[in-house]
C-alpha atoms as a PDB file:
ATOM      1  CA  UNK A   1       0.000   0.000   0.000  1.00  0.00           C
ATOM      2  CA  UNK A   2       2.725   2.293   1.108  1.00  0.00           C
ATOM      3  CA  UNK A   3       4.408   1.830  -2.599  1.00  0.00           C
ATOM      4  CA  UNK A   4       1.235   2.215  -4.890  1.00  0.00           C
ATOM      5  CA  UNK A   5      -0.513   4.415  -2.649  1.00  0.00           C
ATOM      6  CA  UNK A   6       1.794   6.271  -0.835  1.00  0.00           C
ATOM      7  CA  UNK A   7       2.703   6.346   3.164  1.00  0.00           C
ATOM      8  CA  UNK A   8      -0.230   7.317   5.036  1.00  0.00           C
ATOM      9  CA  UNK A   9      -0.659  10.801   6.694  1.00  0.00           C
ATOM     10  CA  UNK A  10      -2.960  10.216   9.750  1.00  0.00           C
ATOM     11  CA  UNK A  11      -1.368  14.119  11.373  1.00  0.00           C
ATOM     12  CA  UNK A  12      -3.125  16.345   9.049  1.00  0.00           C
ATOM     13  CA  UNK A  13      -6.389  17.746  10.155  1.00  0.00           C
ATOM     14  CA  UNK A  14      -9.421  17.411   7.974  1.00  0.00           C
ATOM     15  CA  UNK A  15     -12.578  19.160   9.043  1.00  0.00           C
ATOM     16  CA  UNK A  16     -15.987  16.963   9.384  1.00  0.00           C
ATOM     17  CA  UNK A  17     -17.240  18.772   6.272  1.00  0.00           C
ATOM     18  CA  UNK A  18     -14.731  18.129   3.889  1.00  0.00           C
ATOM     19  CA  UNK A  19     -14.234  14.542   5.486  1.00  0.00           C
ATOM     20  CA  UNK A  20     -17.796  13.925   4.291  1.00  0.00           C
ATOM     21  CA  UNK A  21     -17.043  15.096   0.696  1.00  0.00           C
ATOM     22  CA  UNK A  22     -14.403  12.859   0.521  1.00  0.00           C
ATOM     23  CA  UNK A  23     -16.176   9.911   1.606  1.00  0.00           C
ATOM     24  CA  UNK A  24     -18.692  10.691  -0.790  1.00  0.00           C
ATOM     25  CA  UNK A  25     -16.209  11.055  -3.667  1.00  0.00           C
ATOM     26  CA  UNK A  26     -14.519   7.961  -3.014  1.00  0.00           C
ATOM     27  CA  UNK A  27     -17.800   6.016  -2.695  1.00  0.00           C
ATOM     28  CA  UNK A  28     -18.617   7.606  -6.129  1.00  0.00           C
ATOM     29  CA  UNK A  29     -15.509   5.921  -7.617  1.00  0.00           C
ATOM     30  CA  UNK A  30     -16.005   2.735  -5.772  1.00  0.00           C
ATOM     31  CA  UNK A  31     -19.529   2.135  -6.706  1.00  0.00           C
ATOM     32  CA  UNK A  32     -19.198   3.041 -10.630  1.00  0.00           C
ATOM     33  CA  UNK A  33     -16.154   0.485 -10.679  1.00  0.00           C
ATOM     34  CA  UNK A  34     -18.283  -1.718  -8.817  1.00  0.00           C
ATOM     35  CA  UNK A  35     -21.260  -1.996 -11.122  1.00  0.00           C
ATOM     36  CA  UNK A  36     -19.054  -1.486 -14.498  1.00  0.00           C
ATOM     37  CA  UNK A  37     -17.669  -4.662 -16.082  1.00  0.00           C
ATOM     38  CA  UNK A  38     -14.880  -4.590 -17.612  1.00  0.00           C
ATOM     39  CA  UNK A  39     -13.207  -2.888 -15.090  1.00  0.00           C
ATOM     40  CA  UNK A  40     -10.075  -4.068 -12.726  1.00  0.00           C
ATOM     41  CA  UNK A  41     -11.525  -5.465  -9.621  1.00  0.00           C
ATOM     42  CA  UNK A  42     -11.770  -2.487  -6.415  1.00  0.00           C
ATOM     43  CA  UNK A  43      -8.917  -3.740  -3.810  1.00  0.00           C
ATOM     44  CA  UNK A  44      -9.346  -0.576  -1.270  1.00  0.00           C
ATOM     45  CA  UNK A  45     -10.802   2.196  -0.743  1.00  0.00           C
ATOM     46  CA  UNK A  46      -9.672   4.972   1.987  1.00  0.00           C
ATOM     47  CA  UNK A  47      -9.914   8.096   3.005  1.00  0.00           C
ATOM     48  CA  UNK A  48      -6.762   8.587   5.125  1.00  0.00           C
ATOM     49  CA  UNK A  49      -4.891  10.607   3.571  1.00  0.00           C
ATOM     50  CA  UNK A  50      -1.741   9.395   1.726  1.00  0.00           C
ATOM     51  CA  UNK A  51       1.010  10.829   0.008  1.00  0.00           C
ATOM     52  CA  UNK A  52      -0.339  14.033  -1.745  1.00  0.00           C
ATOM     53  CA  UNK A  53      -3.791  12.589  -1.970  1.00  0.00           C
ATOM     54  CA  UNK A  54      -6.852  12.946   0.647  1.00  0.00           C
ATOM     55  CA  UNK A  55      -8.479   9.757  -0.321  1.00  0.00           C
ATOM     56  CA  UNK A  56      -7.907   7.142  -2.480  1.00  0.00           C
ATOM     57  CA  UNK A  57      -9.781   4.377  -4.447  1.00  0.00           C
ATOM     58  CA  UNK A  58      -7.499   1.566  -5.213  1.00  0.00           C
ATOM     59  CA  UNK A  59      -7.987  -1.134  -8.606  1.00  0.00           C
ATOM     60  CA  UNK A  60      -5.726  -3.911  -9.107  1.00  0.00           C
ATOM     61  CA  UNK A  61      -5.940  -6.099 -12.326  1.00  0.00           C
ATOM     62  CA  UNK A  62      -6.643  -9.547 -11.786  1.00  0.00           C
ATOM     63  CA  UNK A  63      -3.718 -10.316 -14.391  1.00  0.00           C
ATOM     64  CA  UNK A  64      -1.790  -9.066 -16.752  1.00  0.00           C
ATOM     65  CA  UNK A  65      -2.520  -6.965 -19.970  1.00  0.00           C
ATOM     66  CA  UNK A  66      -0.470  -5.213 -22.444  1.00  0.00           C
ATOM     67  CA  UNK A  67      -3.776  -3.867 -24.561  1.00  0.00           C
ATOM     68  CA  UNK A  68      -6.308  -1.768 -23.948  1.00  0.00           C
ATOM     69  CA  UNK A  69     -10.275  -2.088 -25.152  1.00  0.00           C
ATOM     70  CA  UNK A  70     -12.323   0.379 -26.552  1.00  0.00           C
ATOM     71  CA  UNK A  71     -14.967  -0.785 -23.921  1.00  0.00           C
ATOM     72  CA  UNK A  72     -12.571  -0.457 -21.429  1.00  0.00           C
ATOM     73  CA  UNK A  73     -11.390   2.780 -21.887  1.00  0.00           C
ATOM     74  CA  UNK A  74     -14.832   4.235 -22.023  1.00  0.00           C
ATOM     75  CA  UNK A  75     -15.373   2.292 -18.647  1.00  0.00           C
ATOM     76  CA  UNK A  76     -12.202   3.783 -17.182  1.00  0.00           C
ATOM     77  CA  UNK A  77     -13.503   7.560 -17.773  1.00  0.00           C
ATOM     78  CA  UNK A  78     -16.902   7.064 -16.192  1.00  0.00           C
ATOM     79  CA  UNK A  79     -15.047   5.472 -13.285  1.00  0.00           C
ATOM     80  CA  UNK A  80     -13.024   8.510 -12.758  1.00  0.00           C
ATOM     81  CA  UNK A  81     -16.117  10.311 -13.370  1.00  0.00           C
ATOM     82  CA  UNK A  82     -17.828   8.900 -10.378  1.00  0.00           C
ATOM     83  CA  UNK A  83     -16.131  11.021  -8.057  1.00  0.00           C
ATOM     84  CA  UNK A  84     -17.774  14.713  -9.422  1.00  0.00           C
ATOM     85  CA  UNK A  85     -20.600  12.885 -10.083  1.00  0.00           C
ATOM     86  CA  UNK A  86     -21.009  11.767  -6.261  1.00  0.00           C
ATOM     87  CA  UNK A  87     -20.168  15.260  -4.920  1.00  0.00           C
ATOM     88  CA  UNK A  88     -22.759  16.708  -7.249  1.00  0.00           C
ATOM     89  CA  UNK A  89     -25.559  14.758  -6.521  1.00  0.00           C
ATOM     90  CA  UNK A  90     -25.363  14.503  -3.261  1.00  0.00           C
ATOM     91  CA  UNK A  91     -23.690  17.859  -1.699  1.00  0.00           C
ATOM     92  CA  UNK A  92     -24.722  19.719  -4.423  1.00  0.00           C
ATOM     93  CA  UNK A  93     -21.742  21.394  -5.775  1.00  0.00           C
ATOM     94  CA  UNK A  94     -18.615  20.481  -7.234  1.00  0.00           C
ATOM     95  CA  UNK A  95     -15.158  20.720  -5.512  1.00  0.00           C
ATOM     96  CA  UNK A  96     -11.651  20.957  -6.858  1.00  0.00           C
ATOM     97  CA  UNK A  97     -11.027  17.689  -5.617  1.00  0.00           C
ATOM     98  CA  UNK A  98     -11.833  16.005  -8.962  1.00  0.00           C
ATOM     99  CA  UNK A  99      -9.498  18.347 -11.235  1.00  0.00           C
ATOM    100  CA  UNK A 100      -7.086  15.147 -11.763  1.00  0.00           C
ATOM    101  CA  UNK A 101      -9.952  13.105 -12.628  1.00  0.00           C
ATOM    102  CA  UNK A 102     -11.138  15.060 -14.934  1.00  0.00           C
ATOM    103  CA  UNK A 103      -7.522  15.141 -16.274  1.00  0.00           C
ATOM    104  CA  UNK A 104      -7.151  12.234 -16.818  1.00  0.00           C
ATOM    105  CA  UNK A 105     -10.591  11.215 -18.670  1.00  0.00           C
ATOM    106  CA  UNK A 106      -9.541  13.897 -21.055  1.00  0.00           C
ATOM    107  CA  UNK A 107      -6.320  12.561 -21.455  1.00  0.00           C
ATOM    108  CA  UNK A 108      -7.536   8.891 -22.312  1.00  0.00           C
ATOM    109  CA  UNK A 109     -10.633  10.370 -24.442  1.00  0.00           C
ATOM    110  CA  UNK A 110      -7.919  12.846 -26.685  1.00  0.00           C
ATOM    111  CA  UNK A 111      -5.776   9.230 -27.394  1.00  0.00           C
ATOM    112  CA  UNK A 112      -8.796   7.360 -27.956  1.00  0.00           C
ATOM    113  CA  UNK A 113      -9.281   9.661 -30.348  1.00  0.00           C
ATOM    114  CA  UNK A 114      -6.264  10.958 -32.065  1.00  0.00           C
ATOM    115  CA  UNK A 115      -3.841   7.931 -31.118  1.00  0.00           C
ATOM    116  CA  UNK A 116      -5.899   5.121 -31.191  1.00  0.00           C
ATOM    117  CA  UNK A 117      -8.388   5.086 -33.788  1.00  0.00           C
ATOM    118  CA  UNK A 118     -11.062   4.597 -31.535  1.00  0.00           C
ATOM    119  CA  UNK A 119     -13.678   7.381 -32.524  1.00  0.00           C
ATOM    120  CA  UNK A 120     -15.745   6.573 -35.962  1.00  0.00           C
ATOM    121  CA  UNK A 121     -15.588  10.577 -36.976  1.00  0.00           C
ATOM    122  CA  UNK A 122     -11.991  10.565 -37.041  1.00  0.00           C
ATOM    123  CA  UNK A 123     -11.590   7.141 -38.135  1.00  0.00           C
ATOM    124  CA  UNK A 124      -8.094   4.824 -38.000  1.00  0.00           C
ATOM    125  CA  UNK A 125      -6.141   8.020 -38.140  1.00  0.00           C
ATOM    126  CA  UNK A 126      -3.236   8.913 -35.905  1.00  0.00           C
ATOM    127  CA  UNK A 127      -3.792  12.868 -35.867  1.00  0.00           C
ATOM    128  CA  UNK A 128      -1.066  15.434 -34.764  1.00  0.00           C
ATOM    129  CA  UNK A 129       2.372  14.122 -35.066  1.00  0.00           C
ATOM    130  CA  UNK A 130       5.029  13.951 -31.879  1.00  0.00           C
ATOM    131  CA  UNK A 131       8.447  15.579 -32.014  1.00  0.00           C
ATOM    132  CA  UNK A 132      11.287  14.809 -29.655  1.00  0.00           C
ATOM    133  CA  UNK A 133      13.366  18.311 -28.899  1.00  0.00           C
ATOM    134  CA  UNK A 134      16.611  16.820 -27.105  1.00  0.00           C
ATOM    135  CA  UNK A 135      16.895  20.686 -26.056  1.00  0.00           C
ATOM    136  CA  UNK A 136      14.178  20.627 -23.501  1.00  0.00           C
ATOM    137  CA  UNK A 137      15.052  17.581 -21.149  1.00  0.00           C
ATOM    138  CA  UNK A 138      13.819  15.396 -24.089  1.00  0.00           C
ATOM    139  CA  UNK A 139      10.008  16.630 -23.845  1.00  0.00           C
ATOM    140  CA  UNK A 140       7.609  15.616 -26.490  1.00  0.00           C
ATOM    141  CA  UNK A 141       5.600  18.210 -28.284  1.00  0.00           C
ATOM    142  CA  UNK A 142       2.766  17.573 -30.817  1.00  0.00           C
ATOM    143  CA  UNK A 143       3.136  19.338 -34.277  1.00  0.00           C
ATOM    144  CA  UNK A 144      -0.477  20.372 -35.543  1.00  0.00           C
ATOM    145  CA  UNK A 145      -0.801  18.997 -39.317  1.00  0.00           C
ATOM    146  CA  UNK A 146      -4.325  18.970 -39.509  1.00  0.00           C
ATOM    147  CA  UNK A 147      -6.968  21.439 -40.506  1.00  0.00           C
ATOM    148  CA  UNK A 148      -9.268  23.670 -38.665  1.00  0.00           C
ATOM    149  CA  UNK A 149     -12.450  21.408 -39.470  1.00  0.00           C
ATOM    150  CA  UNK A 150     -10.259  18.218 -38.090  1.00  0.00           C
ATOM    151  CA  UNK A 151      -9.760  19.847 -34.852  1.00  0.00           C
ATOM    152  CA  UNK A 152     -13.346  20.680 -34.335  1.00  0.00           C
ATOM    153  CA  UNK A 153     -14.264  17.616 -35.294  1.00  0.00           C
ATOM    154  CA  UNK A 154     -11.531  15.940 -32.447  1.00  0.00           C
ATOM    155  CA  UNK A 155     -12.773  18.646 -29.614  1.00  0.00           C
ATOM    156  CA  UNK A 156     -16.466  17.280 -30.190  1.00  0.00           C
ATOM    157  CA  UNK A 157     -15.429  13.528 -30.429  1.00  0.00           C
ATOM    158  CA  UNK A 158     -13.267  14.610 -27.151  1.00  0.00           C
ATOM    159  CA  UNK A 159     -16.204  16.009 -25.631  1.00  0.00           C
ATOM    160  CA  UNK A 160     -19.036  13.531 -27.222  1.00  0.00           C
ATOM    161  CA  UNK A 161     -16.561  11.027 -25.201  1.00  0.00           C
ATOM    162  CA  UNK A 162     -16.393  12.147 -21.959  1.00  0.00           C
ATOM    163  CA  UNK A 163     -20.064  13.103 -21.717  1.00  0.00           C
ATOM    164  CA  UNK A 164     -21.328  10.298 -22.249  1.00  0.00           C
ATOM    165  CA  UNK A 165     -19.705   7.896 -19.965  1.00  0.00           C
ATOM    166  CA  UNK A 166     -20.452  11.243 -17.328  1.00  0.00           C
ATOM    167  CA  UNK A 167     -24.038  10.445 -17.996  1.00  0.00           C
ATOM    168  CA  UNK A 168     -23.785   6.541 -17.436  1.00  0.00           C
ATOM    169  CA  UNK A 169     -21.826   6.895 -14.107  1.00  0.00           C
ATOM    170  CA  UNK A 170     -24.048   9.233 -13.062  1.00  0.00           C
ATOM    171  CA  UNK A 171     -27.123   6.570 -14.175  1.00  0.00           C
ATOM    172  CA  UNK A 172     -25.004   3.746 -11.999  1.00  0.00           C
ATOM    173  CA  UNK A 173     -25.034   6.795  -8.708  1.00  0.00           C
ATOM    174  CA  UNK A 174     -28.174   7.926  -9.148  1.00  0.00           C
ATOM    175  CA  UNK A 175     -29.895   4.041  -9.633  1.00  0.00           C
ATOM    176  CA  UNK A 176     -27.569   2.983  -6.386  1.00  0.00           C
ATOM    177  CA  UNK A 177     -28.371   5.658  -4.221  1.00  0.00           C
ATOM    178  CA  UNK A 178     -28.663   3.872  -1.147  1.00  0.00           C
ATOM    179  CA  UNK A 179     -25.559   1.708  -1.423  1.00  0.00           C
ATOM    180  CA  UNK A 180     -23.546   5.465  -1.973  1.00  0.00           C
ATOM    181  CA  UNK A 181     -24.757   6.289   1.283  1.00  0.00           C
ATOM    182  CA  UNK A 182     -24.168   3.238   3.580  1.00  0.00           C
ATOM    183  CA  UNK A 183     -20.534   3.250   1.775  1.00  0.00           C
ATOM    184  CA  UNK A 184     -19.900   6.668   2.456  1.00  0.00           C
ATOM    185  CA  UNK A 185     -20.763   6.152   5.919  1.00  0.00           C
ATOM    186  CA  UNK A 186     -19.006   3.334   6.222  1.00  0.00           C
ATOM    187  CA  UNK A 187     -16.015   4.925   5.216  1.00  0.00           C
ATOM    188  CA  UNK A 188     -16.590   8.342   7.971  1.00  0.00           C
ATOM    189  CA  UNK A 189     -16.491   5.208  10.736  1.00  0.00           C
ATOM    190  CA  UNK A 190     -13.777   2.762   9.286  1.00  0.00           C
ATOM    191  CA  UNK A 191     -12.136   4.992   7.201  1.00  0.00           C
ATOM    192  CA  UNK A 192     -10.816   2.009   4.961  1.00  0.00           C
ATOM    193  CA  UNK A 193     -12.761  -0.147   3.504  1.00  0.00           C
ATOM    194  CA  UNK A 194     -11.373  -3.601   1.598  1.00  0.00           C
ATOM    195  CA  UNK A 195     -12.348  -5.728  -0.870  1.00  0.00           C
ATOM    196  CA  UNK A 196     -14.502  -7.781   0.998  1.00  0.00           C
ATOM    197  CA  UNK A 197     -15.906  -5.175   3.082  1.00  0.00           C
ATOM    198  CA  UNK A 198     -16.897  -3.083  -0.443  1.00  0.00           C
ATOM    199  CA  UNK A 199     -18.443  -6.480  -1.627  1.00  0.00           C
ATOM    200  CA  UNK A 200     -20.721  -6.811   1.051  1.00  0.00           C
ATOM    201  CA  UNK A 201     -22.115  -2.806   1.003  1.00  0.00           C
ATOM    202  CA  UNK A 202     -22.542  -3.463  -2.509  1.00  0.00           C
ATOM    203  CA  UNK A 203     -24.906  -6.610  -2.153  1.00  0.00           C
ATOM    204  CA  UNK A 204     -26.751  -4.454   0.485  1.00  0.00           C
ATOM    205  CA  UNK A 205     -25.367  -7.014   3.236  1.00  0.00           C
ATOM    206  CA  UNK A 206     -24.534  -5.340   7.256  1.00  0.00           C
ATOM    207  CA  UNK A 207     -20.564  -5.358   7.763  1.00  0.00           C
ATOM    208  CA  UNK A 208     -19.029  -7.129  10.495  1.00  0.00           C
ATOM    209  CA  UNK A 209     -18.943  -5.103  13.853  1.00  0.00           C
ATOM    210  CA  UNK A 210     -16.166  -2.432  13.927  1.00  0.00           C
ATOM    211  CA  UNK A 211     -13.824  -2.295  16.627  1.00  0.00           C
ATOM    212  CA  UNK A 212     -11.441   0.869  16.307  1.00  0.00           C
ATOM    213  CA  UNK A 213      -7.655   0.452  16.397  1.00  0.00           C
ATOM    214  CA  UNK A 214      -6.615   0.990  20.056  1.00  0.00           C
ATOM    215  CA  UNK A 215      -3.878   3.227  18.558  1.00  0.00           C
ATOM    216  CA  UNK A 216      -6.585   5.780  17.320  1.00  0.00           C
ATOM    217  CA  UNK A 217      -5.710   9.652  17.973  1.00  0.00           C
ATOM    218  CA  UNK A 218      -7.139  12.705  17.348  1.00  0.00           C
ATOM    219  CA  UNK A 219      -5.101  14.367  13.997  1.00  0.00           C
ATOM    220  CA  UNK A 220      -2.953  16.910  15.205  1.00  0.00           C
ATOM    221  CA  UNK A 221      -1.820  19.876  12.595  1.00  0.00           C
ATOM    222  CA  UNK A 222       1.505  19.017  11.303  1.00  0.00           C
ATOM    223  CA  UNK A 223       4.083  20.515   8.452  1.00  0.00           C
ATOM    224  CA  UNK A 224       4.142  17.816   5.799  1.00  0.00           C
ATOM    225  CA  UNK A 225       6.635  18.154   2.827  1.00  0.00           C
ATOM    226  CA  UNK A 226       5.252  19.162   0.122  1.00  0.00           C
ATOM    227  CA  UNK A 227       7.775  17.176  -3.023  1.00  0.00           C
ATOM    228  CA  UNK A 228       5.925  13.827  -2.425  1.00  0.00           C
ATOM    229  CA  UNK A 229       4.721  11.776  -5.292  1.00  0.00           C
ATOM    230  CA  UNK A 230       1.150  12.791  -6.600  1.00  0.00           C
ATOM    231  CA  UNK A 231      -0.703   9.841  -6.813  1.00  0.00           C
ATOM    232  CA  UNK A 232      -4.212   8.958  -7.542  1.00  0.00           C
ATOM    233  CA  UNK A 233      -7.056   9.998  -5.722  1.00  0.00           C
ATOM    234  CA  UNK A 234      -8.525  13.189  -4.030  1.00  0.00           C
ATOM    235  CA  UNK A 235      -5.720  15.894  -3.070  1.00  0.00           C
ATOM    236  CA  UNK A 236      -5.251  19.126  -1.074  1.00  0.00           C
ATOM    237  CA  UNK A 237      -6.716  22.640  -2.993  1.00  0.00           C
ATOM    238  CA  UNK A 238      -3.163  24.028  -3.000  1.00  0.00           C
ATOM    239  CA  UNK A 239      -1.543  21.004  -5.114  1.00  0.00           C
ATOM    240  CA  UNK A 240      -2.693  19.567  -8.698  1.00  0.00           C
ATOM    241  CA  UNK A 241      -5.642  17.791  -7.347  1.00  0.00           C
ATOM    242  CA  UNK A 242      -5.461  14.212  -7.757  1.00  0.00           C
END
């Protein structure tokens, strides 16, 4: 955990609101990657904070894979969707926190689009070539050779993306209503939740009795450092929010 995750940073305060919000958007993740197929399998979900990030949902692939599936890609953006999508429906606002979420969807939706060939406007097409300048720390930069109509056409496919597996996360939050709140209040008492534990609020099933760590303390303000690893999840307003 400490390695994919980061080390855990029990010291800094969070206030009860905020805690809730993060609860919620972790729950949001959880549940979408718990009703998707397709998806890797949810190993943990937390929201102590770790590393850079407030809370984090964690996936591990039940073996290994050196391709990626249309299907699956779409199935990867509504699960980072599910975060926003929780906050929004039921705090009703959206928070910073899901910045690196939406990121990243964009990220996977602009390859599945101009690297991958998997949008039928654009077609088979690799669109905007990448050039290596050895001058900037060997950065890549992409070289527009495409015309004006093209990149409309990519920023609607981009968008056309991303919208619609919003919409279907937010059908999989909105149809499992209850189950977002039992495991967003399971995670305000346990603060972690694992696989099994996630498996049983998703069948509607009660969770074994909780007994809290005798260690338990009340967060006390610390300095952290602020050059640790980003990693995924939900992070702090004054960092690239994860």
């Amino acid at each position: 955990d400490k390695v994919l995750m980061g080390k855990e940073r029990r010291s800094m305060l969070i206030g009860p609101e905020e805690r809730k919000m993060i609860a919620y958007h972790e729950s949001g993740h959880t549940i979408v990657g718990k009703f998707l197929s397709g998806l890797d399998p949810i190993h943990k979900v937390t929201i102590i904070p770790r590393g850079m990030a407030l809370g984090l949902t964690q996936t591990l692939p039940s073996e290994d894979r050196l391709t990626l599936s249309k299907a699956k890609a779409e199935n990867m953006i509504a699960f980072l969707m599910g975060g926003c999508i929780a906050e929004s429906l039921i705090l009703g606002q959206q928070t910073t926190g899901a910045s690196n979420d939406i990121e990243r969807a964009t990220d996977i939706a602009r390859k599945m689009v101009c690297e991958w060939g998997m949008s039928e406007a654009i077609g088979p097409v690799a669109v905007g070539k990448k050039e290596e300048n050895i001058f900037l720390g060997r950065e890549f930069h992409q070289t527009r050779e495409f015309s004006q109509k093209t990149a409309e056409t990519i920023d609607n496919e981009i968008r056309r993306i991303i919208t619609e597996n919003y919409e279907r996360a937010k059908q999989i939050l909105q149809n499992k209503d209850a189950i977002l709140h039992a495991m967003a209040q399971a995670l305000l008492e346990r603060e972690v939740l694992n696989k099994e534990e996630i498996d049983l609020i998703a069948e509607g099933k009660p969770l074994p009795v909780f007994v809290p760590a005798p260690s338990a303390h009340v967060p006390v303000q610390t300095t952290e450092p602020d050059d640790e690893k980003q990693v995924a999840g939900l992070a702090p307003i004054k960092t690239e929010v994860a």
